[in-house]
PDB file of N, CA and C in Angstrom:
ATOM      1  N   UNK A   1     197.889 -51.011 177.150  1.00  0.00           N
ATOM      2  CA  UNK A   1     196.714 -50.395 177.694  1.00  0.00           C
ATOM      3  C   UNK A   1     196.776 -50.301 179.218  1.00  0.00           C
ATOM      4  N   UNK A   2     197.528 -51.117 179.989  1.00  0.00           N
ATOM      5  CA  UNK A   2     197.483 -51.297 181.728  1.00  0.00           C
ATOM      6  C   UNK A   2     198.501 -50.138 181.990  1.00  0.00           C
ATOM      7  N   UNK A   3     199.477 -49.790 181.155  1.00  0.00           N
ATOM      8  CA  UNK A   3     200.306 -48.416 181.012  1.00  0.00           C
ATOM      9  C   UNK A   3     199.618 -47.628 181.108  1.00  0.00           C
ATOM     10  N   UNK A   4     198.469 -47.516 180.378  1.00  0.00           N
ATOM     11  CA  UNK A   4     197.419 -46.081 180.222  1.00  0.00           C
ATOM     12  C   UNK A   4     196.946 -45.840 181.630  1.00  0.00           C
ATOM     13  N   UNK A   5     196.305 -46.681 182.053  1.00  0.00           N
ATOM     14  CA  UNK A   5     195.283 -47.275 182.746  1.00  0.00           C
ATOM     15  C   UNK A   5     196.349 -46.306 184.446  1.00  0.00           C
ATOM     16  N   UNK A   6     197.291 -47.127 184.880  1.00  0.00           N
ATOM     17  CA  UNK A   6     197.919 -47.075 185.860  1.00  0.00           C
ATOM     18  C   UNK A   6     198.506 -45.382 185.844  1.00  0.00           C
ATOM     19  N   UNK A   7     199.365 -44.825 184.584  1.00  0.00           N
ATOM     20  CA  UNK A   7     199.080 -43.341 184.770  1.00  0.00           C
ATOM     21  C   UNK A   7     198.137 -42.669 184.824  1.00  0.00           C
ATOM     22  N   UNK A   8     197.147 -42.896 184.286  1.00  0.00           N
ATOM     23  CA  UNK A   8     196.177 -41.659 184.642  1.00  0.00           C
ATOM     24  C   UNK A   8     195.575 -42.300 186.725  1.00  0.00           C
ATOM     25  N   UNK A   9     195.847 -43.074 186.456  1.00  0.00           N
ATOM     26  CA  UNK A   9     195.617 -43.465 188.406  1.00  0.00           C
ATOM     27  C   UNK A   9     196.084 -43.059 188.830  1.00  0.00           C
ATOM     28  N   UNK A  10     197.525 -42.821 188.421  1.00  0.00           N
ATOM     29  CA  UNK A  10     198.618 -42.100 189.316  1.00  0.00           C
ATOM     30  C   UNK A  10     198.624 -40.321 189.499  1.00  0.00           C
ATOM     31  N   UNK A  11     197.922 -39.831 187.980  1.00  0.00           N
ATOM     32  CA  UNK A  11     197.957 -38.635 188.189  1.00  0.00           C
ATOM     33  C   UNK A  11     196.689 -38.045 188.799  1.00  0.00           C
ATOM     34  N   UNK A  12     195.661 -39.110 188.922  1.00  0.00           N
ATOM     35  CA  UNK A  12     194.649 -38.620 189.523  1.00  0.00           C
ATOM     36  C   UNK A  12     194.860 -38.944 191.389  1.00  0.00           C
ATOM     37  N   UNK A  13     195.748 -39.536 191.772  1.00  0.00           N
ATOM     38  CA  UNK A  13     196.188 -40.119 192.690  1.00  0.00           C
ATOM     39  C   UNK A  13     196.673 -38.915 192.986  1.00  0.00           C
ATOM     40  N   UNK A  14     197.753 -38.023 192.355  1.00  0.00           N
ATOM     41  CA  UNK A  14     198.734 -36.930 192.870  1.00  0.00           C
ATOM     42  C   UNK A  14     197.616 -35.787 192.863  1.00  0.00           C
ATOM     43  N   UNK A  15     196.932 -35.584 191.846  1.00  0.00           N
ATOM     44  CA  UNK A  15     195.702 -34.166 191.893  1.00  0.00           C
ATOM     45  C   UNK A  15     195.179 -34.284 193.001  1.00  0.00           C
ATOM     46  N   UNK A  16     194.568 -35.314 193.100  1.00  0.00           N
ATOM     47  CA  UNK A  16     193.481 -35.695 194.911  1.00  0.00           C
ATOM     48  C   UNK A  16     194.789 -35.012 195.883  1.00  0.00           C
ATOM     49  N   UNK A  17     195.810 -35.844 196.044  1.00  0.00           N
ATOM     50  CA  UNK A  17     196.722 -35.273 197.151  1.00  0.00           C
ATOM     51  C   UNK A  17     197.284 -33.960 197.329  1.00  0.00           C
ATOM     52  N   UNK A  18     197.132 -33.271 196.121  1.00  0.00           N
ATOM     53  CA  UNK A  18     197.555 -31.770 195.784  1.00  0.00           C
ATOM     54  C   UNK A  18     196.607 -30.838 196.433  1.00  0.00           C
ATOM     55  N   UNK A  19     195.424 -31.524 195.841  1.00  0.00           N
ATOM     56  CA  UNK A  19     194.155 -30.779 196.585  1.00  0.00           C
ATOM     57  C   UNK A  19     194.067 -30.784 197.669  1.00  0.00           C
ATOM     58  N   UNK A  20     193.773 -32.014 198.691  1.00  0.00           N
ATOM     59  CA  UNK A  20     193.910 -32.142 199.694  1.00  0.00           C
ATOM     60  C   UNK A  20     194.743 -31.652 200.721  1.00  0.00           C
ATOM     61  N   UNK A  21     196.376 -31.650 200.113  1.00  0.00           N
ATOM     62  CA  UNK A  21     196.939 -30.618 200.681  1.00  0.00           C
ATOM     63  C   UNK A  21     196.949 -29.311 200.779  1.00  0.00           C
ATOM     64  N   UNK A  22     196.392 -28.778 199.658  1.00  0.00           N
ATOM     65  CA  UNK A  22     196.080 -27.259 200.252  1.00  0.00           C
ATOM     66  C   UNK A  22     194.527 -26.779 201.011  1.00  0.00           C
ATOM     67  N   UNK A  23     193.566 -27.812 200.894  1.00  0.00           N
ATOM     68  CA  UNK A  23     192.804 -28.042 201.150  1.00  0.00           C
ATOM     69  C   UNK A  23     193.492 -27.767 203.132  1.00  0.00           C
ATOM     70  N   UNK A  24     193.891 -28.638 203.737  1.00  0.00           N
ATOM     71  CA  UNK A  24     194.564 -28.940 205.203  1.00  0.00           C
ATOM     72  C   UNK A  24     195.453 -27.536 204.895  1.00  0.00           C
ATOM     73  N   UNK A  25     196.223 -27.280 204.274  1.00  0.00           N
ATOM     74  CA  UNK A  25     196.942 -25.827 204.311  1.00  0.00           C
ATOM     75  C   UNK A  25     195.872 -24.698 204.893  1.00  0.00           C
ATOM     76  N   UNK A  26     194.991 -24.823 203.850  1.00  0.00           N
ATOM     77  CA  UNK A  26     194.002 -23.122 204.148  1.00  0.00           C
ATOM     78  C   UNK A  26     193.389 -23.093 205.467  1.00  0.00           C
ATOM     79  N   UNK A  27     193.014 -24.617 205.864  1.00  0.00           N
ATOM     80  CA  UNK A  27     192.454 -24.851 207.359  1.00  0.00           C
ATOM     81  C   UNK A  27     192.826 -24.229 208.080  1.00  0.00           C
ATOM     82  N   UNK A  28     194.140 -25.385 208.534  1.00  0.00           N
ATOM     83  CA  UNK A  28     195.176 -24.859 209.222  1.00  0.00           C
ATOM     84  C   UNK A  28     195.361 -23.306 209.096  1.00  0.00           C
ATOM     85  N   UNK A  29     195.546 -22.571 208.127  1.00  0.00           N
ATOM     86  CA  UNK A  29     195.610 -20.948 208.268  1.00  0.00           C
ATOM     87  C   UNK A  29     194.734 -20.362 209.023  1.00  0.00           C
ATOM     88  N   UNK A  30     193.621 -20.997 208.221  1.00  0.00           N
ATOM     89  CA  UNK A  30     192.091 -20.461 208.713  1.00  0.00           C
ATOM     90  C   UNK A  30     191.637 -20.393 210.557  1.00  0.00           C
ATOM     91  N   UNK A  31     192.296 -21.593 210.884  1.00  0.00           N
ATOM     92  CA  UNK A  31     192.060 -21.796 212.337  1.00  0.00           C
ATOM     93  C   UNK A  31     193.070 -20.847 213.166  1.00  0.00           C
ATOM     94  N   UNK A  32     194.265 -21.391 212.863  1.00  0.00           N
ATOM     95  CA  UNK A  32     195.372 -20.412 213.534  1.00  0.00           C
ATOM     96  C   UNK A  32     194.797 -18.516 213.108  1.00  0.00           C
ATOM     97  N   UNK A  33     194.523 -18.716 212.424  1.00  0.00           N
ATOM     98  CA  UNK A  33     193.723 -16.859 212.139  1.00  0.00           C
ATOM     99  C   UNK A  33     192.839 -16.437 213.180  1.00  0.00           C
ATOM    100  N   UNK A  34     192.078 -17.330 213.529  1.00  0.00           N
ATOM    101  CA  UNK A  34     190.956 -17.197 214.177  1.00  0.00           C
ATOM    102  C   UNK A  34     191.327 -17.200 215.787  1.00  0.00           C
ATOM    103  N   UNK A  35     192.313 -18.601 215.957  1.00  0.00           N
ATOM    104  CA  UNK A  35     192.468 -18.746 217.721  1.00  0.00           C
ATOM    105  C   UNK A  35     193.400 -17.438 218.436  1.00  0.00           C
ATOM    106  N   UNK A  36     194.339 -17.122 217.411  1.00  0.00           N
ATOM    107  CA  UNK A  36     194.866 -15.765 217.777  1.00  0.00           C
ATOM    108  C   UNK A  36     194.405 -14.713 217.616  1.00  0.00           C
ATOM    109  N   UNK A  37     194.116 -14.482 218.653  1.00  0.00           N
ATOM    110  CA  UNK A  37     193.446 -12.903 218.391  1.00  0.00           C
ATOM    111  C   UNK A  37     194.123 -11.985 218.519  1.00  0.00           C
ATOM    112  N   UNK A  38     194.452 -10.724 218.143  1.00  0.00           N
ATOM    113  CA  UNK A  38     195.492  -9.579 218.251  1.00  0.00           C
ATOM    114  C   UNK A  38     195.721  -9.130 219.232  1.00  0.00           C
ATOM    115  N   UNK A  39     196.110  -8.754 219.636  1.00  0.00           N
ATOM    116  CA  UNK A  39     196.001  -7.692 221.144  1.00  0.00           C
ATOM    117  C   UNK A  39     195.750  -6.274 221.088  1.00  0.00           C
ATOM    118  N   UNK A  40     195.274  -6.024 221.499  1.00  0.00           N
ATOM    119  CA  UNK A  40     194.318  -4.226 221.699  1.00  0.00           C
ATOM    120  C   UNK A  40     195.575  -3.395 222.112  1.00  0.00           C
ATOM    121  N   UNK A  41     196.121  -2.518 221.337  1.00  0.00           N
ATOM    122  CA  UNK A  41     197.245  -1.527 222.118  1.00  0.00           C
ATOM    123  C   UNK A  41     196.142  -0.775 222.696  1.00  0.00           C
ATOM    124  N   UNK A  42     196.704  -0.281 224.222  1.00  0.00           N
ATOM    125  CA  UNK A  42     196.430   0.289 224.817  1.00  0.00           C
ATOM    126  C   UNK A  42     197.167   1.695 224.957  1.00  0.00           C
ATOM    127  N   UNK A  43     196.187   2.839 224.685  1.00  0.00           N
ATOM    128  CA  UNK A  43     197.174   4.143 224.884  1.00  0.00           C
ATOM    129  C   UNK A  43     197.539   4.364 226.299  1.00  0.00           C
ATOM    130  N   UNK A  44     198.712   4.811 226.382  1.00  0.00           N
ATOM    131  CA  UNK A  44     199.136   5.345 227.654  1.00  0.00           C
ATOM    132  C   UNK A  44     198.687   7.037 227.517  1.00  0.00           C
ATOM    133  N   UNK A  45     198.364   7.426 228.972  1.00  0.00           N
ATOM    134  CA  UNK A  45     197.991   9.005 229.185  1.00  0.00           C
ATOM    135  C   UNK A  45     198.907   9.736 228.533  1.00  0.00           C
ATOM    136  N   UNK A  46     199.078  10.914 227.748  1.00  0.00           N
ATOM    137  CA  UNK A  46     200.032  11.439 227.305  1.00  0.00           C
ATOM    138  C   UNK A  46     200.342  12.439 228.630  1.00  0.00           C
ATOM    139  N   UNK A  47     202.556  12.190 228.645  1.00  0.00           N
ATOM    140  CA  UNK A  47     202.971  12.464 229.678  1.00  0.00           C
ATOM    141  C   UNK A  47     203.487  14.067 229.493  1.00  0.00           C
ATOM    142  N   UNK A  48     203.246  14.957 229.949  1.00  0.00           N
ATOM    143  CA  UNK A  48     203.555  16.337 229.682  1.00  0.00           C
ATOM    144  C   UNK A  48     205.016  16.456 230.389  1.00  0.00           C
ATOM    145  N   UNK A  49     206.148  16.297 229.371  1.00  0.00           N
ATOM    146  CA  UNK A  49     206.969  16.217 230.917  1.00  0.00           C
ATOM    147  C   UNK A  49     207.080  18.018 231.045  1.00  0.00           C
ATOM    148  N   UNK A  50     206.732  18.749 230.474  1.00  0.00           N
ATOM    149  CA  UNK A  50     207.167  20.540 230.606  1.00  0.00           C
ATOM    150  C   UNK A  50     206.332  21.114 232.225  1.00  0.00           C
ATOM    151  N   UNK A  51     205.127  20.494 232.060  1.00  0.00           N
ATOM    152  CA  UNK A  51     204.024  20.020 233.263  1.00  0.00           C
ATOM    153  C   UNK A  51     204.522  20.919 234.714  1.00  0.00           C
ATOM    154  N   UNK A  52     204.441  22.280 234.476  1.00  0.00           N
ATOM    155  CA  UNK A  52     204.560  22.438 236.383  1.00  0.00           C
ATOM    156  C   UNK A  52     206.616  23.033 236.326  1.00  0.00           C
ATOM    157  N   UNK A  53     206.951  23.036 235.383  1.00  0.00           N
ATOM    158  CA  UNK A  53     208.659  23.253 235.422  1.00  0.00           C
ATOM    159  C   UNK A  53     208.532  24.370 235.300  1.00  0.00           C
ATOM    160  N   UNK A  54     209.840  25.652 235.533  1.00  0.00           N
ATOM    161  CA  UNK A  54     209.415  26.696 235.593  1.00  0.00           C
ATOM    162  C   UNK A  54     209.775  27.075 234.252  1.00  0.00           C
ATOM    163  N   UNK A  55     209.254  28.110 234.233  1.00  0.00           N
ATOM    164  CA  UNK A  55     209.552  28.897 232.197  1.00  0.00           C
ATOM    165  C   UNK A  55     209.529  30.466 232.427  1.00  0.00           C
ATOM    166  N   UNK A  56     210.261  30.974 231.369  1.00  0.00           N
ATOM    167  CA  UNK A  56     210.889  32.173 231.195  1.00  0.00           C
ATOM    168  C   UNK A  56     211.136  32.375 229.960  1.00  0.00           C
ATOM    169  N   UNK A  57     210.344  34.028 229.748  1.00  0.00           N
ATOM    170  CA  UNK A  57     210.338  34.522 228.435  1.00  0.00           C
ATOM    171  C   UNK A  57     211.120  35.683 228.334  1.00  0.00           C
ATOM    172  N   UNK A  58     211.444  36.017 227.089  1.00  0.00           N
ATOM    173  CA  UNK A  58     212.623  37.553 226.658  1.00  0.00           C
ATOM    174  C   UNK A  58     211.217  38.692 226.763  1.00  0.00           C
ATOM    175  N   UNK A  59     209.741  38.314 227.060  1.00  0.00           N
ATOM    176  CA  UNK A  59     208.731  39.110 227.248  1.00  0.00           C
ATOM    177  C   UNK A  59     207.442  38.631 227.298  1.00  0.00           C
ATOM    178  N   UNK A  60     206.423  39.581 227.488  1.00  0.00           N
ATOM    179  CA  UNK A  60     205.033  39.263 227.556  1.00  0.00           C
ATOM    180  C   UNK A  60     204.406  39.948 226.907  1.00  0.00           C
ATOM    181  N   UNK A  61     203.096  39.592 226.574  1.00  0.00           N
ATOM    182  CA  UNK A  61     202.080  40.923 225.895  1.00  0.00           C
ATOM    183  C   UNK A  61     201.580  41.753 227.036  1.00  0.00           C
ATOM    184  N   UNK A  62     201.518  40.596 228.351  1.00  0.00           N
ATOM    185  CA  UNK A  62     200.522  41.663 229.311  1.00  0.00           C
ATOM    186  C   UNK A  62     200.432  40.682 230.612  1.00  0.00           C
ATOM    187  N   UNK A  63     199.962  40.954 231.550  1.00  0.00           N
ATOM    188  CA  UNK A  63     200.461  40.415 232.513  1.00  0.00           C
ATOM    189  C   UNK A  63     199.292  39.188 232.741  1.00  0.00           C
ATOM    190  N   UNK A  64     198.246  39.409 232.168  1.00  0.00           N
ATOM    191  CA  UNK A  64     197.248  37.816 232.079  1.00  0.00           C
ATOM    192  C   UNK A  64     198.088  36.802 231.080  1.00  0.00           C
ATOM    193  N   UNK A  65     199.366  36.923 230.462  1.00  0.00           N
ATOM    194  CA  UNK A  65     199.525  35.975 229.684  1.00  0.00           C
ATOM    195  C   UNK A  65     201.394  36.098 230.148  1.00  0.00           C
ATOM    196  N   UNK A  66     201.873  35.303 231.212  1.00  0.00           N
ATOM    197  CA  UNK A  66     203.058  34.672 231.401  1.00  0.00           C
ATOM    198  C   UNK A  66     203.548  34.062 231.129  1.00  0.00           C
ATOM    199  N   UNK A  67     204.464  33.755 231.078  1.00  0.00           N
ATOM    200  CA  UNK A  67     205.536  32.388 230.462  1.00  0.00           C
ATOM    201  C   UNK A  67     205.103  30.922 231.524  1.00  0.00           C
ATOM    202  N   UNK A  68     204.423  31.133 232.149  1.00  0.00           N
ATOM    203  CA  UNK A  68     204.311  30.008 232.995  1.00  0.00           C
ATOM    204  C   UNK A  68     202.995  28.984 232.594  1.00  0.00           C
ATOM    205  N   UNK A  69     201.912  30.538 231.554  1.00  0.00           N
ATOM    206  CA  UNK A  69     201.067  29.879 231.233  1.00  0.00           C
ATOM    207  C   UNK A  69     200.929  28.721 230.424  1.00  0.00           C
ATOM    208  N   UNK A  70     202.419  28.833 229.422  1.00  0.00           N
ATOM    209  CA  UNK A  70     202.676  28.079 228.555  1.00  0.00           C
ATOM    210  C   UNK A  70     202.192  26.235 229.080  1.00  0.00           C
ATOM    211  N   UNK A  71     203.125  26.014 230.547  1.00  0.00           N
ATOM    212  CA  UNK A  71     203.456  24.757 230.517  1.00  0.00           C
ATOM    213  C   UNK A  71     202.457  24.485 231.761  1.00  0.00           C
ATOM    214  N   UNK A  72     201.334  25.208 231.830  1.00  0.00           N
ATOM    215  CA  UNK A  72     200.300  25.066 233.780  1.00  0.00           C
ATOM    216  C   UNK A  72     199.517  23.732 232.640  1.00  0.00           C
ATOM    217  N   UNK A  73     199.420  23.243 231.584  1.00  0.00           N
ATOM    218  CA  UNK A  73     198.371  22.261 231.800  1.00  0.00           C
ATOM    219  C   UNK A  73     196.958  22.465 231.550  1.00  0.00           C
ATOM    220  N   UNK A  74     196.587  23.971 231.069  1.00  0.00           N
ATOM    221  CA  UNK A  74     195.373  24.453 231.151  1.00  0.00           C
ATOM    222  C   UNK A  74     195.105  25.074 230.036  1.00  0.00           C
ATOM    223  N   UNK A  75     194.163  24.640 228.926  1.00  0.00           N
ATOM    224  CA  UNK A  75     193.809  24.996 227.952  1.00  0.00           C
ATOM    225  C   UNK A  75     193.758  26.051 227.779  1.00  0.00           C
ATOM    226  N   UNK A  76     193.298  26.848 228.646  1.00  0.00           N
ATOM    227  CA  UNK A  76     192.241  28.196 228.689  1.00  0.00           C
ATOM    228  C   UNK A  76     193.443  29.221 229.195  1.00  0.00           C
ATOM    229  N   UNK A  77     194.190  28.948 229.295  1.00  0.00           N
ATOM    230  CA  UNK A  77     195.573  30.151 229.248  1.00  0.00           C
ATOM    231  C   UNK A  77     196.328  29.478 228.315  1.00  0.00           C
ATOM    232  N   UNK A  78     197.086  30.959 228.356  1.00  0.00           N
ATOM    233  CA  UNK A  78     198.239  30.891 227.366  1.00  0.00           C
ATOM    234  C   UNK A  78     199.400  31.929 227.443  1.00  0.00           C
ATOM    235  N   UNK A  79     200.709  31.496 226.737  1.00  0.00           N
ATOM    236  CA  UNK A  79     201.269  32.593 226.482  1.00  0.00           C
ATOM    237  C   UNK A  79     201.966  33.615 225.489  1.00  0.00           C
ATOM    238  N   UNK A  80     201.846  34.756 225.487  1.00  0.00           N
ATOM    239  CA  UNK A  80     201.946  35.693 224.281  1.00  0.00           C
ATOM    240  C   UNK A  80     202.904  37.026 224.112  1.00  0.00           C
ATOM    241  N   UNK A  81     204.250  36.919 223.770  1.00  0.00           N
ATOM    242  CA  UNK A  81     204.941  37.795 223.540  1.00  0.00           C
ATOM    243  C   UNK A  81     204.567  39.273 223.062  1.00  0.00           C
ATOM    244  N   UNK A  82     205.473  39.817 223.794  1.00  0.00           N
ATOM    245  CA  UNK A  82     205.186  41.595 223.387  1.00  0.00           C
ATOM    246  C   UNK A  82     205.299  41.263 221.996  1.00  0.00           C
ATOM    247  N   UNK A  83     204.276  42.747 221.327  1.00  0.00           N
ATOM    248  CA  UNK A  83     204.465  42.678 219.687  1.00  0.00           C
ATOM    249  C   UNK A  83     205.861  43.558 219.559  1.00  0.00           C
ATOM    250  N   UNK A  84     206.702  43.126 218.143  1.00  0.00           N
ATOM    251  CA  UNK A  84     207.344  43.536 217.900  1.00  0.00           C
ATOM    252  C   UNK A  84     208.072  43.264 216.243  1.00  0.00           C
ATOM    253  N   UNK A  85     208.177  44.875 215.544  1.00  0.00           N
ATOM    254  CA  UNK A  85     207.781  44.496 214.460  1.00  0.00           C
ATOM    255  C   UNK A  85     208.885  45.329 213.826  1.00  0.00           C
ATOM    256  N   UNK A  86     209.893  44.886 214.116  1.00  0.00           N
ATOM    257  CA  UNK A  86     211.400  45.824 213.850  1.00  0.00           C
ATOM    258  C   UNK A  86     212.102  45.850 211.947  1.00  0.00           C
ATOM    259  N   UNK A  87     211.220  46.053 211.558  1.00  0.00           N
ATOM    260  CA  UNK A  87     211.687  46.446 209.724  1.00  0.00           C
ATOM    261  C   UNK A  87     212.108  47.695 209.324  1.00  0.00           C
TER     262      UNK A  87
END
């Protein structure tokens, strides 16, 4: 009967410590989760490198729309090849 007695002590001895250890495991996660905080990427400006270089087209539609308009940086121009529709 002190056979009986002393294993089940022992296995209730190892369950407590099983627990306990993951018990201190999840902590430990839990804390280290928390004290590190991520770091914020920061965007950099997007760099145009075409920006101001010179440009050259095989044509134009018209003379408000140059090859230069392409790379000035400015929404509100643009540039637009002669039509051409050779079938």
């Amino acid at each position: 009967m002190s056979q009986t007695r002393y294993a089940r002590r022992r296995r209730r001895a190892s369950t407590s410590r099983s627990r306990l250890a993951a018990l201190l495991g999840f902590l430990m996660i839990a804390v280290l989760g928390l004290t590190s905080t991520p770091q914020q990427a920061v965007a950099a400006d997007p760099v145009l490198l075409s920006q101001g270089k010179a440009a050259t087209a095989s044509s134009t539609e018209n003379a408000g729309s140059p090859a230069s308009a392409a790379v000035d940086g400015d929404t509100g121009t643009r540039w637009s090849s002669a039509f051409s529709d050779p079938q």
